[in-house]
PDB file of N, CA and C in Angstrom:
ATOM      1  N   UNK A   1     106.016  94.784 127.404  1.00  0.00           N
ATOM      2  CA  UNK A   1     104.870  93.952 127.118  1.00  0.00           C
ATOM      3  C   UNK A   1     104.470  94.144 125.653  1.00  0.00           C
ATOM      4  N   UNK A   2     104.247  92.843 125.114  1.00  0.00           N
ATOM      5  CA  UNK A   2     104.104  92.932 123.534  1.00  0.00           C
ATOM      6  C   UNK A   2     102.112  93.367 123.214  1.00  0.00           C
ATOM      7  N   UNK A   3     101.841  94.099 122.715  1.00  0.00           N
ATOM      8  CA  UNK A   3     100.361  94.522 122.250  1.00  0.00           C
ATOM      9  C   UNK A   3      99.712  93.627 121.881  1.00  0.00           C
ATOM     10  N   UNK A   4      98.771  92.707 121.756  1.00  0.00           N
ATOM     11  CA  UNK A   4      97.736  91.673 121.106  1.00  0.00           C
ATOM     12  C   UNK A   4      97.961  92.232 119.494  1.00  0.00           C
ATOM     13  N   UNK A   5      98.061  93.229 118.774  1.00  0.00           N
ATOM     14  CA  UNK A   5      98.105  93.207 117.572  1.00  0.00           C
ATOM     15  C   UNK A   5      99.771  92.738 117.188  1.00  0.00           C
ATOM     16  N   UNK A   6     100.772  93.601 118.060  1.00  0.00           N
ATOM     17  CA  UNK A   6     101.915  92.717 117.575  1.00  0.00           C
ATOM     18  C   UNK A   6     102.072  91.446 118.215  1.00  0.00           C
ATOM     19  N   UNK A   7     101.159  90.670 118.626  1.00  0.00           N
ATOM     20  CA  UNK A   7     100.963  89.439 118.640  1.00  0.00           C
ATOM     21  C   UNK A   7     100.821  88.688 117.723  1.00  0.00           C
ATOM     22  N   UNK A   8      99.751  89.449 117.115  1.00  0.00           N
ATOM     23  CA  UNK A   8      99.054  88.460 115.951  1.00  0.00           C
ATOM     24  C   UNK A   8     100.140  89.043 114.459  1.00  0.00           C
ATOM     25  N   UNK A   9     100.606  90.055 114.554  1.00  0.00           N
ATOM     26  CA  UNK A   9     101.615  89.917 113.344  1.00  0.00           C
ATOM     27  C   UNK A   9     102.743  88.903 113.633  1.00  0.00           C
ATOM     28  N   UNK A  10     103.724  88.383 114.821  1.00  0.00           N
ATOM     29  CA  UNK A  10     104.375  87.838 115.206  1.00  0.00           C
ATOM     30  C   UNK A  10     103.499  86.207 114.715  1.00  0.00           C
ATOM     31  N   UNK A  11     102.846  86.069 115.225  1.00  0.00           N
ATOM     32  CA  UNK A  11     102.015  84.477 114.756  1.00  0.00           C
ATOM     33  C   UNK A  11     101.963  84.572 113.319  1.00  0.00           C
ATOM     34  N   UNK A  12     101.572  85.614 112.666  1.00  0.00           N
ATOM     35  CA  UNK A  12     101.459  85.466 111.178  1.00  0.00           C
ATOM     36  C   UNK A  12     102.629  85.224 110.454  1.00  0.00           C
ATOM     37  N   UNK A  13     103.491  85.696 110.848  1.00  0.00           N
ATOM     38  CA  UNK A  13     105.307  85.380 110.273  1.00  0.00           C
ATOM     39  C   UNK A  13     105.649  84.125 110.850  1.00  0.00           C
ATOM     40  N   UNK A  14     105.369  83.881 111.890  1.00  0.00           N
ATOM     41  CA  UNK A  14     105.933  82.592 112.138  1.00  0.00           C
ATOM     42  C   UNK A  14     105.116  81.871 111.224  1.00  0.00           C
ATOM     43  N   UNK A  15     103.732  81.723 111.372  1.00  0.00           N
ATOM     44  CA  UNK A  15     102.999  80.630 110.073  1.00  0.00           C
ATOM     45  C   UNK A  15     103.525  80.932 108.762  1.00  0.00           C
ATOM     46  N   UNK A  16     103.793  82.267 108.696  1.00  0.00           N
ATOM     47  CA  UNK A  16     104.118  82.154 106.678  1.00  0.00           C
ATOM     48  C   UNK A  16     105.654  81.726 106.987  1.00  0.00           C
ATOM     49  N   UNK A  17     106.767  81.267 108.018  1.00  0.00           N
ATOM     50  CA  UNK A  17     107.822  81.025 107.810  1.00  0.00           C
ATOM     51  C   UNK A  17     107.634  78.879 107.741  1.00  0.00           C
ATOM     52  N   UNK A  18     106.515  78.728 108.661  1.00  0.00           N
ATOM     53  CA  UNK A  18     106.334  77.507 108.791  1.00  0.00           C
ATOM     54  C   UNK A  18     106.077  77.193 106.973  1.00  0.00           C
ATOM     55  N   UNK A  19     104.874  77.977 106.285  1.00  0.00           N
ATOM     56  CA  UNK A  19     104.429  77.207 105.694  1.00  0.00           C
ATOM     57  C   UNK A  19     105.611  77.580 104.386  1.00  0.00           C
ATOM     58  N   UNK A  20     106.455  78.274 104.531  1.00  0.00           N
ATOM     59  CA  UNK A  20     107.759  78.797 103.428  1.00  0.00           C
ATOM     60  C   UNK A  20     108.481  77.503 103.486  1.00  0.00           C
ATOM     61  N   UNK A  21     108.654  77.063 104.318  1.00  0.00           N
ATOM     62  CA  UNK A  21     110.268  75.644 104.756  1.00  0.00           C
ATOM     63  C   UNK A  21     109.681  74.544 104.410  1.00  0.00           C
ATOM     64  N   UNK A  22     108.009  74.527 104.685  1.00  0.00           N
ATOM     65  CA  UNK A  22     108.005  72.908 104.540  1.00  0.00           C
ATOM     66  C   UNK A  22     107.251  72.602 103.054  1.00  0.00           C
ATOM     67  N   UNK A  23     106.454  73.755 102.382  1.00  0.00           N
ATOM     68  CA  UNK A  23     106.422  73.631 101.306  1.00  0.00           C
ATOM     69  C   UNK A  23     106.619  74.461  99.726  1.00  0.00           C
ATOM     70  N   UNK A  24     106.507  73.952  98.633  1.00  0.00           N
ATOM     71  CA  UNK A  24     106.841  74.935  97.723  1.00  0.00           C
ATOM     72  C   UNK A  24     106.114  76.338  97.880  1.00  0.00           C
ATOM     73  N   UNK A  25     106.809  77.410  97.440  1.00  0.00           N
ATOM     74  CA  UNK A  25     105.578  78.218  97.906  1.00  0.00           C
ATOM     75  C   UNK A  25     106.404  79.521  97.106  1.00  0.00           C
ATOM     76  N   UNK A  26     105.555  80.563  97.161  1.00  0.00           N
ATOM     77  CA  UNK A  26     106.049  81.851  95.960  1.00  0.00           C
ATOM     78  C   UNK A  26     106.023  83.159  97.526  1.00  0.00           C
ATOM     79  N   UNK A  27     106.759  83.781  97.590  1.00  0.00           N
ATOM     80  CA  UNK A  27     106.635  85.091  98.854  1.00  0.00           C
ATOM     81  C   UNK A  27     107.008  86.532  98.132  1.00  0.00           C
ATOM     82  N   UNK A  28     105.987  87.663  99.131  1.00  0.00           N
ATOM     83  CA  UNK A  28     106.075  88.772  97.822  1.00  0.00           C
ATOM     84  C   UNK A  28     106.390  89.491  99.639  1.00  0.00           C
ATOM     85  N   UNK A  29     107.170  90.899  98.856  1.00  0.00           N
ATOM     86  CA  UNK A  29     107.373  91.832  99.560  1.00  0.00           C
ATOM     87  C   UNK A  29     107.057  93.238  98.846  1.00  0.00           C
ATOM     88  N   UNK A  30     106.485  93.612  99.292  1.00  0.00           N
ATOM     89  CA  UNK A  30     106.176  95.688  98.883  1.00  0.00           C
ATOM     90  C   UNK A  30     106.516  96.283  99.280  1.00  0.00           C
ATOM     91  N   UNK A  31     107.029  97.430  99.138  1.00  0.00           N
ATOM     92  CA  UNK A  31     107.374  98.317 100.168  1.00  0.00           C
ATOM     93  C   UNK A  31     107.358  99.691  99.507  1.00  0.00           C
ATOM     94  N   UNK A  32     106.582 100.480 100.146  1.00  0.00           N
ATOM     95  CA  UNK A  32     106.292 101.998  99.737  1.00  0.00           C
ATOM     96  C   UNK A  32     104.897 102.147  99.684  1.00  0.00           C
ATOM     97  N   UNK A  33     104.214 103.061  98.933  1.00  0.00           N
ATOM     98  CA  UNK A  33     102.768 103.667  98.795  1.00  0.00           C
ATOM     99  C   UNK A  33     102.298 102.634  98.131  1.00  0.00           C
ATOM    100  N   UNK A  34     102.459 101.867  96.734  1.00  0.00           N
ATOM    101  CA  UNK A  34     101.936 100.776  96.402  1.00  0.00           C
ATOM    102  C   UNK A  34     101.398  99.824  97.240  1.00  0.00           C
ATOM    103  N   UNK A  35     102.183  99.421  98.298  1.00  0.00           N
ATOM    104  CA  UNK A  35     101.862  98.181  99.517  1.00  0.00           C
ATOM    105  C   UNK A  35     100.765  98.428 100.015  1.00  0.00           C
ATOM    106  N   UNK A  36     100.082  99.803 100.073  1.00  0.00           N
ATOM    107  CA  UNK A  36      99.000 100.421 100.960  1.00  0.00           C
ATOM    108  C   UNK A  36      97.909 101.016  99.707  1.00  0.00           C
ATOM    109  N   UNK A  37      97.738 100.098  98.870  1.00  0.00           N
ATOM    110  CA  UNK A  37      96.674 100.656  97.220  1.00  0.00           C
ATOM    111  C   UNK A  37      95.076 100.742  97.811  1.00  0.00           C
ATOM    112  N   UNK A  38      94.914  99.070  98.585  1.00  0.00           N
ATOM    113  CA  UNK A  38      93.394  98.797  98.933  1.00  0.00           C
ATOM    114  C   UNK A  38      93.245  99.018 100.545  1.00  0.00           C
ATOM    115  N   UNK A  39      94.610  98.685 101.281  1.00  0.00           N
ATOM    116  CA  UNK A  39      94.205  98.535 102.613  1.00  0.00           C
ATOM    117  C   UNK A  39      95.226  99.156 103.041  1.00  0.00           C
ATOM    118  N   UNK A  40      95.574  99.505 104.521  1.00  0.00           N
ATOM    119  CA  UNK A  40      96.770 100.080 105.079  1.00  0.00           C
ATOM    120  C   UNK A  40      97.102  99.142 106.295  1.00  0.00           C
ATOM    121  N   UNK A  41      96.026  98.294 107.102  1.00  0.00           N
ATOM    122  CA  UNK A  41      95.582  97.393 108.155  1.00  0.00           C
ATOM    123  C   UNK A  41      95.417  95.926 107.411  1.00  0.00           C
ATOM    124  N   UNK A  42      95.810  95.247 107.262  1.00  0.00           N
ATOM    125  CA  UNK A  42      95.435  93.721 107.283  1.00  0.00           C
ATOM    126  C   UNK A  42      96.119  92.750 107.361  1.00  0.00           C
ATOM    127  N   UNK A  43      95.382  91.592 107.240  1.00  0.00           N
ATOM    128  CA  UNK A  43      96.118  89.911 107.611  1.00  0.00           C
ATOM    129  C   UNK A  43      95.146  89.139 107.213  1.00  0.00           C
ATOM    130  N   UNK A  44      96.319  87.973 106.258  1.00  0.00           N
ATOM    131  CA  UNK A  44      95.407  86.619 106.147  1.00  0.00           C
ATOM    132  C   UNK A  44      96.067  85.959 106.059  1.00  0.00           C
ATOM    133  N   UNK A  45      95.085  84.575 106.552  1.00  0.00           N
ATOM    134  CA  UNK A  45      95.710  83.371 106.965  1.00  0.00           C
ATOM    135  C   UNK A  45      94.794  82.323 106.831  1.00  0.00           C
ATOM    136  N   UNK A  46      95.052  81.419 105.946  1.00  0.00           N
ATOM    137  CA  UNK A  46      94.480  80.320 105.428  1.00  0.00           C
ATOM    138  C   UNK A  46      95.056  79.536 104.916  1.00  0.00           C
ATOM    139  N   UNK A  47      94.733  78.331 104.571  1.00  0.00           N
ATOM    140  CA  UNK A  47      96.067  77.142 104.369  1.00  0.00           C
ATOM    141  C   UNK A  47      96.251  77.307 102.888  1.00  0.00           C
ATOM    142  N   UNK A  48      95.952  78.190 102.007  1.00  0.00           N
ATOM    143  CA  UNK A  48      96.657  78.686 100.494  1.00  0.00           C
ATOM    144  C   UNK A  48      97.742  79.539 101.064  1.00  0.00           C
ATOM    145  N   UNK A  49      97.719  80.516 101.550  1.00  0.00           N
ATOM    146  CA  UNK A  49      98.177  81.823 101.549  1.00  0.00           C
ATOM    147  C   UNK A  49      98.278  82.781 103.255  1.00  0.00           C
ATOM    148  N   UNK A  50      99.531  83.316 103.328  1.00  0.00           N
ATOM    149  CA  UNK A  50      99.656  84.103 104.587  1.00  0.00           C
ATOM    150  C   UNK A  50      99.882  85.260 104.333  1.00  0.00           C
ATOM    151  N   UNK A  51      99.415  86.401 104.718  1.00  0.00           N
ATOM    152  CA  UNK A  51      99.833  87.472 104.156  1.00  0.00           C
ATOM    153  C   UNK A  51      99.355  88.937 105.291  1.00  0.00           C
ATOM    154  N   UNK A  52     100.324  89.870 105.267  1.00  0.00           N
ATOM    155  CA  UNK A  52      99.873  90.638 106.296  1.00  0.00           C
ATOM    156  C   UNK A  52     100.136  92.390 105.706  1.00  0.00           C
ATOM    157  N   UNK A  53      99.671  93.149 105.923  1.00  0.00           N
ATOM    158  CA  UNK A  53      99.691  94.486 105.244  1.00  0.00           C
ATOM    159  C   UNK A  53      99.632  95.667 106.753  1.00  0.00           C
ATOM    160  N   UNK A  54     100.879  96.514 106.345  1.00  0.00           N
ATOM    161  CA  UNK A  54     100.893  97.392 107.384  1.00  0.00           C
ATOM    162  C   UNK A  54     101.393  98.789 106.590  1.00  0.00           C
ATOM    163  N   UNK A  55     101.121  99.526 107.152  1.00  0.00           N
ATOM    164  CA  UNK A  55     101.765 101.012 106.820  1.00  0.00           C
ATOM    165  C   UNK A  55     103.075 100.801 105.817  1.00  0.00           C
ATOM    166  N   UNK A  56     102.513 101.054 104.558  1.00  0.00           N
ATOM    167  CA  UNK A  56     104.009 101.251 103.446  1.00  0.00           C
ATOM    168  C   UNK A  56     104.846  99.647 103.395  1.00  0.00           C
ATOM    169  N   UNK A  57     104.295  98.711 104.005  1.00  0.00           N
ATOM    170  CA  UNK A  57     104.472  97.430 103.754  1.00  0.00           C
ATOM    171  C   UNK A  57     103.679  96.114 103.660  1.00  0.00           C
ATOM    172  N   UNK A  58     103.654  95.666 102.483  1.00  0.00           N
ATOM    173  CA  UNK A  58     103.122  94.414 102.538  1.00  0.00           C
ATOM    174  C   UNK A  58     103.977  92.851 102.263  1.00  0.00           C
ATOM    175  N   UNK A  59     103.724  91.977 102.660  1.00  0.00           N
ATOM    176  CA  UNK A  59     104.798  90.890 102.729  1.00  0.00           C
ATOM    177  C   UNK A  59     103.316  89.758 102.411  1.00  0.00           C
ATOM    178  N   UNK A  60     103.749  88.721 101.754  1.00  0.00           N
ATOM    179  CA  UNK A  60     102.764  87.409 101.550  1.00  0.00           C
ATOM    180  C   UNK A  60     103.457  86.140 101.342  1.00  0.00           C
ATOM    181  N   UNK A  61     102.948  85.007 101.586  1.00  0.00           N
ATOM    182  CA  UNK A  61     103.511  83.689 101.015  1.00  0.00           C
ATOM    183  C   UNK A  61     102.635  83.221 100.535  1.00  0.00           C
ATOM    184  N   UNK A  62     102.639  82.683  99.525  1.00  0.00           N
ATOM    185  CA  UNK A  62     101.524  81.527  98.791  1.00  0.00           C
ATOM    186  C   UNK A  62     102.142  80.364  98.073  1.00  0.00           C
ATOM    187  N   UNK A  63     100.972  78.955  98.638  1.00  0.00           N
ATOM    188  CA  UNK A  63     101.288  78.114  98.130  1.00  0.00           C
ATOM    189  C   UNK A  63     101.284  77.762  96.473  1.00  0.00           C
ATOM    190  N   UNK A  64     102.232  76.929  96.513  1.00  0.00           N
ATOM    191  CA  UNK A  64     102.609  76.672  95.152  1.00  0.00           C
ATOM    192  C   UNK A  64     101.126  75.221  94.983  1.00  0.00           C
ATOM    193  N   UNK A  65     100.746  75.149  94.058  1.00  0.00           N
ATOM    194  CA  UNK A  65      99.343  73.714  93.494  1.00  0.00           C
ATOM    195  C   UNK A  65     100.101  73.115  92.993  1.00  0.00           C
ATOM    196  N   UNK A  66     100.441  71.964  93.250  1.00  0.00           N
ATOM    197  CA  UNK A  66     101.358  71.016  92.068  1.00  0.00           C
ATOM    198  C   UNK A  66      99.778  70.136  91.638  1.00  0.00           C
ATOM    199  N   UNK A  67      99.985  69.686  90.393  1.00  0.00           N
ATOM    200  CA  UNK A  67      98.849  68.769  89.736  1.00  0.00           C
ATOM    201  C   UNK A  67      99.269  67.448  89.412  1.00  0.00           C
TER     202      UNK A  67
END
C-alpha cells in the first residue's frame, strides 16, 4: 500500500512530466546537502512551476514566458 505522502510526490512528477512534454519549460535537479539549504520537506505546484524537495534531493520544472 502506497502512503498519502508518496502519493502526492507520485502526482507531483506526473504533473511536472505533463507540464515538461506539452510545454517549453527549463527542469533542475540537486542532489546532495545543497538540495536541502532552506527546506528538507516540500512541494509546489502551480501553473508556473512544479517542484518537490526531499532528503538530499531536489528536482523542479518551470515554465518557460514566451512574449
Amino acid at each position: 500500500m502506497v502512503s498519502i505522502n508518496m502519493k502526492k510526490v507520485i502526482l507531483l512528477l506526473t504533473v511536472s512530466a505533463f507540464i515538461f512534454m506539452t510545454t517549453g519549460c527549463t527542469s533542475t535537479l540537486v542532489l546532495g546537502p545543497k538540495a536541502n539549504e532552506k527546506k528538507c520537506l516540500s512541494g509546489t505546484v502551480n501553473l508556473n512551476e512544479v517542484g518537490v524537495t526531499l532528503p538530499f534531493v531536489k528536482a523542479g520544472v518551470e515554465v518557460h514566458k514566451t512574449k
